[in-house]
N, C-alpha and C. Protein backbone atom coordinates (compact mmCIF):
# COMPACT_ATOMS: atom_id res chain seq x y z
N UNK A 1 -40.33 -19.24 -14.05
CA UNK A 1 -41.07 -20.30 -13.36
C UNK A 1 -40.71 -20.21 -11.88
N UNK A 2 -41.90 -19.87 -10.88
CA UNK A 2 -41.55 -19.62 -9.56
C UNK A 2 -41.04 -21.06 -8.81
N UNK A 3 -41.27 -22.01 -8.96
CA UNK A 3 -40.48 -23.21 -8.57
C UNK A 3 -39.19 -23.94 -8.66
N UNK A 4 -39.12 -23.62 -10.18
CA UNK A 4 -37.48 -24.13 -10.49
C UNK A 4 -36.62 -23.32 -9.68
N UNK A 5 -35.49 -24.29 -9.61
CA UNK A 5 -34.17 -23.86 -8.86
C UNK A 5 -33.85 -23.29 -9.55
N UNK A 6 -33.70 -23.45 -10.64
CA UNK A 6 -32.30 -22.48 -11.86
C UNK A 6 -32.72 -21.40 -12.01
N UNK A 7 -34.17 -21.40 -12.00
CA UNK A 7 -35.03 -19.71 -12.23
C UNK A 7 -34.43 -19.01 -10.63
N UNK A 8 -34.12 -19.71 -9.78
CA UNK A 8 -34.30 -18.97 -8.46
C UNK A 8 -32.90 -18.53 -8.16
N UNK A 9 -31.89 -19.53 -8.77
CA UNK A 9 -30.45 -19.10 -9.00
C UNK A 9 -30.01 -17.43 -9.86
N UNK A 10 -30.92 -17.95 -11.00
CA UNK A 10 -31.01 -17.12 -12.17
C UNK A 10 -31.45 -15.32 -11.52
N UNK A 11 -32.83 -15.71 -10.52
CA UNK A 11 -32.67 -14.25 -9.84
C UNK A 11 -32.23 -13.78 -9.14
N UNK A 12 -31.22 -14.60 -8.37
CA UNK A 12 -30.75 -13.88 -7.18
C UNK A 12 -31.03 -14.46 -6.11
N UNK A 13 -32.31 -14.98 -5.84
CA UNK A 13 -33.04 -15.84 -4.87
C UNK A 13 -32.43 -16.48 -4.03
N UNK A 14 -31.77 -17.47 -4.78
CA UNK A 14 -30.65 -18.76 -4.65
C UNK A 14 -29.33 -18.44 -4.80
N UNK A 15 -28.15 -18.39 -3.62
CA UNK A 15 -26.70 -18.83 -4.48
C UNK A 15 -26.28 -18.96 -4.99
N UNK A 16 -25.17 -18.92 -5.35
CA UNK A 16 -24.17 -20.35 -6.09
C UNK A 16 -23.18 -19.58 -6.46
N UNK A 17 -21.76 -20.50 -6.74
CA UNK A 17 -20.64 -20.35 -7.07
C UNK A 17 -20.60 -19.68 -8.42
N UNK A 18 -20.83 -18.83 -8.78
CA UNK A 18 -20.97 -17.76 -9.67
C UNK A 18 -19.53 -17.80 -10.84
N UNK A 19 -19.63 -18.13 -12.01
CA UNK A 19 -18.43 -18.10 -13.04
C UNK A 19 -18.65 -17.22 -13.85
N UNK A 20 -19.71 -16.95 -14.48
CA UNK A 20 -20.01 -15.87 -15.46
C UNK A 20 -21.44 -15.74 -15.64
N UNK A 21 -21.82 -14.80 -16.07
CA UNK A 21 -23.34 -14.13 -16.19
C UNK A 21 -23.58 -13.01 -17.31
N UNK A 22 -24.16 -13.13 -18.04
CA UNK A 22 -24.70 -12.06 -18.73
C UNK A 22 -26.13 -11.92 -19.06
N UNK A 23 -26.42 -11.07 -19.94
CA UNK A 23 -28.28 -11.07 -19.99
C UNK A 23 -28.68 -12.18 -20.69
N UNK A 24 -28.28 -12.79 -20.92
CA UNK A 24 -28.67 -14.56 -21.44
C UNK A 24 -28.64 -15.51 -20.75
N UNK A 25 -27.18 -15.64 -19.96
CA UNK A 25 -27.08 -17.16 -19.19
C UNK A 25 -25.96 -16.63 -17.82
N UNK A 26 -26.02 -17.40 -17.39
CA UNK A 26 -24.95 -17.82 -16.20
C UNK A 26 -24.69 -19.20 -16.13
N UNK A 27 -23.72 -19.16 -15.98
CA UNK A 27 -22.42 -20.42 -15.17
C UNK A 27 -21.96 -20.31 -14.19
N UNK A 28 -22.34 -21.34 -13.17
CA UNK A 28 -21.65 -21.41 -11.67
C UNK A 28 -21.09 -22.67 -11.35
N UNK A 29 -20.52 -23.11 -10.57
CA UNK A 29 -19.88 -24.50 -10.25
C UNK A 29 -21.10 -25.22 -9.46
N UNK A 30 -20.55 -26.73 -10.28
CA UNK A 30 -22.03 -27.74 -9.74
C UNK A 30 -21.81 -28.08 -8.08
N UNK A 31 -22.86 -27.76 -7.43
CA UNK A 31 -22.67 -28.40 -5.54
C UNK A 31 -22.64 -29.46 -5.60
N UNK A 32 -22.44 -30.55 -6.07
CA UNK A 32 -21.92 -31.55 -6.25
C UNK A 32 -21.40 -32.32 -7.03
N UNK A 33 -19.81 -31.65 -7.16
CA UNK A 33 -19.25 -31.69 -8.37
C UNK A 33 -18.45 -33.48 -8.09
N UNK A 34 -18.46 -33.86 -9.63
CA UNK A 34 -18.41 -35.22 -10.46
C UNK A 34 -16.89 -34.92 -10.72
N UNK A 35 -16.07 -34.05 -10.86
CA UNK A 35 -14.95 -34.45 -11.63
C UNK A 35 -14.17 -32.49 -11.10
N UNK A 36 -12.71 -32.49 -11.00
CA UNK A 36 -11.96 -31.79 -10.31
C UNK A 36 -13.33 -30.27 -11.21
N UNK A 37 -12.96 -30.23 -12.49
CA UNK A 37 -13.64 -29.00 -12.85
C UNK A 37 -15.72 -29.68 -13.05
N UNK A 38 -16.40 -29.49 -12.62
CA UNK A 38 -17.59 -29.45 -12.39
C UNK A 38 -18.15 -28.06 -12.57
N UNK A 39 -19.22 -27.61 -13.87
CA UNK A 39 -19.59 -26.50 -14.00
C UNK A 39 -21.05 -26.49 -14.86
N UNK A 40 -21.87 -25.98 -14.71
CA UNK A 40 -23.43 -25.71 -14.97
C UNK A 40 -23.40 -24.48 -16.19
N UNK A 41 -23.87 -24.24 -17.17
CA UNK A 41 -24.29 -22.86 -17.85
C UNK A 41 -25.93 -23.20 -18.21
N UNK A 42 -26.60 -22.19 -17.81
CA UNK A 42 -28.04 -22.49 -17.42
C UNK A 42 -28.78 -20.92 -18.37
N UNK A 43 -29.58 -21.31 -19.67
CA UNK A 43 -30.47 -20.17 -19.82
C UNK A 43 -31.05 -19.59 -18.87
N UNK A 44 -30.95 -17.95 -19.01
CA UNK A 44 -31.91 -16.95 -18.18
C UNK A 44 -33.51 -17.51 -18.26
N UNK A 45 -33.59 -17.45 -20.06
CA UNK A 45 -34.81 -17.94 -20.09
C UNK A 45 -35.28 -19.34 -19.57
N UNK A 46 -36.44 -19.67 -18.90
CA UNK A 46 -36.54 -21.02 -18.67
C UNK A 46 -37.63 -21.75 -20.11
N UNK A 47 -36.39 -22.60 -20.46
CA UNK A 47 -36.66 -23.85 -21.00
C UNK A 47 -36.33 -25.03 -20.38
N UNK A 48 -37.89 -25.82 -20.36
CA UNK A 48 -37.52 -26.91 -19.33
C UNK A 48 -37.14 -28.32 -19.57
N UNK A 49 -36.77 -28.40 -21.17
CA UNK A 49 -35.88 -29.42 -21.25
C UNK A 49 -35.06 -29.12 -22.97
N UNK A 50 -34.15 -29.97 -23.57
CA UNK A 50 -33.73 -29.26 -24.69
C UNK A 50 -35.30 -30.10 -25.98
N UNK A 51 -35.92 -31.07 -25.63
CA UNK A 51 -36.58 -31.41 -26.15
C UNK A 51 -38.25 -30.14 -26.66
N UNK A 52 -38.08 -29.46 -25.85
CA UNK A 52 -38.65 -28.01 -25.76
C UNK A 52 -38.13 -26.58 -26.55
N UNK A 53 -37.12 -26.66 -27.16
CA UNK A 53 -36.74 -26.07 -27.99
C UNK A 53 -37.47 -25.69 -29.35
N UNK A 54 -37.38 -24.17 -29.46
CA UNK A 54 -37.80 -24.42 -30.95
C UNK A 54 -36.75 -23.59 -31.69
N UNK A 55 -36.96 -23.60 -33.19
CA UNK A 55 -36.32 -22.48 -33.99
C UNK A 55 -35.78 -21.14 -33.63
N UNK A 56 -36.78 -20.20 -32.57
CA UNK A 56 -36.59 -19.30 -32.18
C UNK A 56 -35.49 -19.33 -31.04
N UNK A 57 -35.08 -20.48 -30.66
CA UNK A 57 -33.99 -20.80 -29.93
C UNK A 57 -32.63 -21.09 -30.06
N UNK A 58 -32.19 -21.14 -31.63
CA UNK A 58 -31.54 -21.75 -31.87
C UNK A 58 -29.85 -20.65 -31.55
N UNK A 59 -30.69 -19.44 -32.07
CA UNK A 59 -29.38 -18.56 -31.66
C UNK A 59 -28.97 -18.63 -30.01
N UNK A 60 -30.07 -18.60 -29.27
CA UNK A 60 -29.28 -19.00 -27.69
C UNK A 60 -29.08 -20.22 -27.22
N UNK A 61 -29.09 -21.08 -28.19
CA UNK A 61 -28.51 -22.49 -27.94
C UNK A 61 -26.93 -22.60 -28.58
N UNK A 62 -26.65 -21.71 -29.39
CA UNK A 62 -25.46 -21.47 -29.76
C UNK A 62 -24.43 -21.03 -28.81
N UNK A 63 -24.91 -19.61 -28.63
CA UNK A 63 -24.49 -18.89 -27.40
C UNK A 63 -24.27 -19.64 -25.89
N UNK A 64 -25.57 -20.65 -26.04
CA UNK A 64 -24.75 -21.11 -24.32
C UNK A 64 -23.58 -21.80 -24.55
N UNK A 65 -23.86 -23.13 -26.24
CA UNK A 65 -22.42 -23.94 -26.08
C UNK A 65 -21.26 -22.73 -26.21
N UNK A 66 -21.10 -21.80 -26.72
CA UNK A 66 -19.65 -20.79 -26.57
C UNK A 66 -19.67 -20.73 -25.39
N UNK A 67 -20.77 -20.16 -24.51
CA UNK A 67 -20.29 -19.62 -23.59
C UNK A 67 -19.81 -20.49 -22.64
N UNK A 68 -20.37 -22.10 -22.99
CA UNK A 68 -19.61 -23.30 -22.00
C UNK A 68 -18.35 -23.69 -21.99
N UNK A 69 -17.93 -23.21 -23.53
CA UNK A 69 -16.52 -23.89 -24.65
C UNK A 69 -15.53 -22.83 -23.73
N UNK A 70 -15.95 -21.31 -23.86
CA UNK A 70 -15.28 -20.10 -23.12
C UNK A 70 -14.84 -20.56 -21.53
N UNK A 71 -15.83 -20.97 -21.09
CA UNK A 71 -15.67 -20.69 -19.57
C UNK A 71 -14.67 -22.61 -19.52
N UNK A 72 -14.82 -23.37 -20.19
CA UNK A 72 -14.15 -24.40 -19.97
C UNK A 72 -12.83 -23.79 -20.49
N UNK A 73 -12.64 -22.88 -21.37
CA UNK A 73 -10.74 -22.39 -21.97
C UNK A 73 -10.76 -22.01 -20.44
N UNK A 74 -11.41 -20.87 -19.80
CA UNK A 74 -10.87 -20.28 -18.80
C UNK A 74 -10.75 -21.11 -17.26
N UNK A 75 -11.08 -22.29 -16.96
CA UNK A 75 -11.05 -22.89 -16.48
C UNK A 75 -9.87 -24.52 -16.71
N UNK A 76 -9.08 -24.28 -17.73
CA UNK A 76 -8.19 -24.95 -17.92
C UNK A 76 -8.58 -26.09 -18.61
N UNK A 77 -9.32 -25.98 -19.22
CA UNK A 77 -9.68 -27.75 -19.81
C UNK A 77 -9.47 -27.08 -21.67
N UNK A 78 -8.82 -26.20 -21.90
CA UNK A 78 -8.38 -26.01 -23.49
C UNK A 78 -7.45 -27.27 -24.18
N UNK A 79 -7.17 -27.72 -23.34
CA UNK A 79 -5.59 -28.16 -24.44
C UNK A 79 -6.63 -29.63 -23.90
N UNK A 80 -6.58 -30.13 -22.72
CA UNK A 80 -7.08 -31.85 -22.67
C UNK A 80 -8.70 -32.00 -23.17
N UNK A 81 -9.47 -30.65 -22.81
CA UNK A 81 -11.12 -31.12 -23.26
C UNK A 81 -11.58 -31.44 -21.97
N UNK A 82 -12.94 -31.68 -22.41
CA UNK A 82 -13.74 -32.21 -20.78
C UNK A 82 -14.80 -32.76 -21.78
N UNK A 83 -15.75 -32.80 -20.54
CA UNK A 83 -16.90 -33.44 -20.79
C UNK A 83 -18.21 -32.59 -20.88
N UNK A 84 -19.38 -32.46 -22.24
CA UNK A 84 -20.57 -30.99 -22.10
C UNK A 84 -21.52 -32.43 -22.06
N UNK A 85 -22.42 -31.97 -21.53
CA UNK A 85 -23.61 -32.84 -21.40
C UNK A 85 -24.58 -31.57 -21.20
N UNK A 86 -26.04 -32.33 -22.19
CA UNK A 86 -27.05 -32.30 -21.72
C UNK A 86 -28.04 -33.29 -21.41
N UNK A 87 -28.60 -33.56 -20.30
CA UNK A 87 -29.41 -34.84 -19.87
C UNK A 87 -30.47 -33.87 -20.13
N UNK A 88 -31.52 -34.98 -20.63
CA UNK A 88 -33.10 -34.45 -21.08
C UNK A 88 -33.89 -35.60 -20.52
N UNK A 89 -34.57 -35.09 -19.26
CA UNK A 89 -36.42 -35.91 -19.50
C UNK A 89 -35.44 -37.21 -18.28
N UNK A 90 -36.74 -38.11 -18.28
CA UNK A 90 -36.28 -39.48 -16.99
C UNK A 90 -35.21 -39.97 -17.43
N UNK A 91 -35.53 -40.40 -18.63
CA UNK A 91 -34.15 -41.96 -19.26
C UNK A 91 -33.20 -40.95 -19.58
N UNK A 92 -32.78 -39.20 -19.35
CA UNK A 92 -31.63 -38.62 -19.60
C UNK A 92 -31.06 -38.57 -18.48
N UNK A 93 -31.96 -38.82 -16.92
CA UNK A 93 -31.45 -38.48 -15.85
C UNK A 93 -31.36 -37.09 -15.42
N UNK A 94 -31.83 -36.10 -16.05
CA UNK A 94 -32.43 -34.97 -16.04
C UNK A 94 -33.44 -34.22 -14.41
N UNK A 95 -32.08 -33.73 -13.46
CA UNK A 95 -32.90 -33.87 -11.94
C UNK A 95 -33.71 -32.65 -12.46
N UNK A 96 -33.11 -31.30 -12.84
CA UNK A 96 -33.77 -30.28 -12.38
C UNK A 96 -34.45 -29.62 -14.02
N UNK A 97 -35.32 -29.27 -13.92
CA UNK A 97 -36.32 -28.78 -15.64
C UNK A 97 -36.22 -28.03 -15.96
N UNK A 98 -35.19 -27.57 -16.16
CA UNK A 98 -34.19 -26.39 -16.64
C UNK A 98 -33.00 -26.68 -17.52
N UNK A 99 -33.27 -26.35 -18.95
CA UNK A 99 -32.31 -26.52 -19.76
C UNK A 99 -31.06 -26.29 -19.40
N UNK A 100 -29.96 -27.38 -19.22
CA UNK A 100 -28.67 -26.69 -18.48
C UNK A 100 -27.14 -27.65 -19.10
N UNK A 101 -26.27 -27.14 -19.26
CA UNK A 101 -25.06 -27.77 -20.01
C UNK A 101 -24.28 -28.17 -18.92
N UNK A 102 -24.04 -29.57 -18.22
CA UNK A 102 -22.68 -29.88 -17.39
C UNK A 102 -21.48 -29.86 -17.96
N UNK A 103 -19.89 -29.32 -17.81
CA UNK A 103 -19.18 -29.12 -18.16
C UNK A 103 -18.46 -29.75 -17.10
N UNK A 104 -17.52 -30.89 -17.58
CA UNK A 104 -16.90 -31.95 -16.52
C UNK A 104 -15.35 -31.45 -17.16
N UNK A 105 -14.15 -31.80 -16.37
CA UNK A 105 -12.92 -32.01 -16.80
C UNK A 105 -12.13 -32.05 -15.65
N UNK A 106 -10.72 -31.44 -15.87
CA UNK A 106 -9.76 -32.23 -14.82
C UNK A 106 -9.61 -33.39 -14.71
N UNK A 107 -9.85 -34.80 -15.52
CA UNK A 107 -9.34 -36.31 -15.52
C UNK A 107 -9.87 -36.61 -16.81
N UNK A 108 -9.83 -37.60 -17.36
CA UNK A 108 -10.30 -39.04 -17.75
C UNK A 108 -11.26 -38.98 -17.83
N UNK A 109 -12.47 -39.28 -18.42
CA UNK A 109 -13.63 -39.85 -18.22
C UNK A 109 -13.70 -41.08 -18.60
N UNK A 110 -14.70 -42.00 -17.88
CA UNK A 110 -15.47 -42.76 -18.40
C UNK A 110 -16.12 -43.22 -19.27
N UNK A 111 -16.16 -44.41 -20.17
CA UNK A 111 -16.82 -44.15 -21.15
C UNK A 111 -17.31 -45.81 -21.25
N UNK A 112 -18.84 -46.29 -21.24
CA UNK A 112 -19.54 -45.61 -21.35
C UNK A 112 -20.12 -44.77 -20.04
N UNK A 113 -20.96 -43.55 -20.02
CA UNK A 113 -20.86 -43.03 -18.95
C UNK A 113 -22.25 -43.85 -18.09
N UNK A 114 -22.63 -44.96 -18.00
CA UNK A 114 -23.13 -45.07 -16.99
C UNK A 114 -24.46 -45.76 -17.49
């Protein structure tokens, strides 16, 4: 999708703090990070919300939560945990239409969140 940000991240187009990448997904750190560890893992493919999902998805919906669970061990949040979110659609708060996992940690959270 020539408009989305994440597609434009996803090619090269766009920046970003780069954590891991393979022919499926990438993870980079959020530009406006919420909590000490703040981190994004975003399908290659664009799906533009998780409500858009189908069956044929289910194996790379697997794969991104590892690859979020992975990059949160390697980022230090193994032993305390963090926070995975996906926001979907208006009432999820959902800025950008691109299926994408926030990965919060380094403190405490909040609960409820907001």
């Amino acid at each position: 999708m020539t408009d989305c940000i994440f597609c434009k991240i996803v090619s090269g187009a766009l920046p970003c703090a780069k954590i891991y990448e393979d022919d499926e997904m990438l993870a980079f750190h959020d530009i406006s990070p919420q909590a000490p560890v703040h981190f994004l893992v975003v399908p290659k493919k664009h799906i533009a919300t998780i409500m858009d999902c189908t069956g044929a998805d289910s194996g790379l919906l697997g794969r991104l939560i590892v690859c979020a669970q992975n990059r949160a061990v390697e980022l230090g949040l193994g032993e305390k945990g963090g926070r995975f979110i996906i926001n979907c659609k208006e009432h999820g708060l959902q800025t950008v239409p691109h299926l994408h996992i926030h990965v919060l940690g380094g403190r405490v959270m909040g609960w409820p969140p907001g």
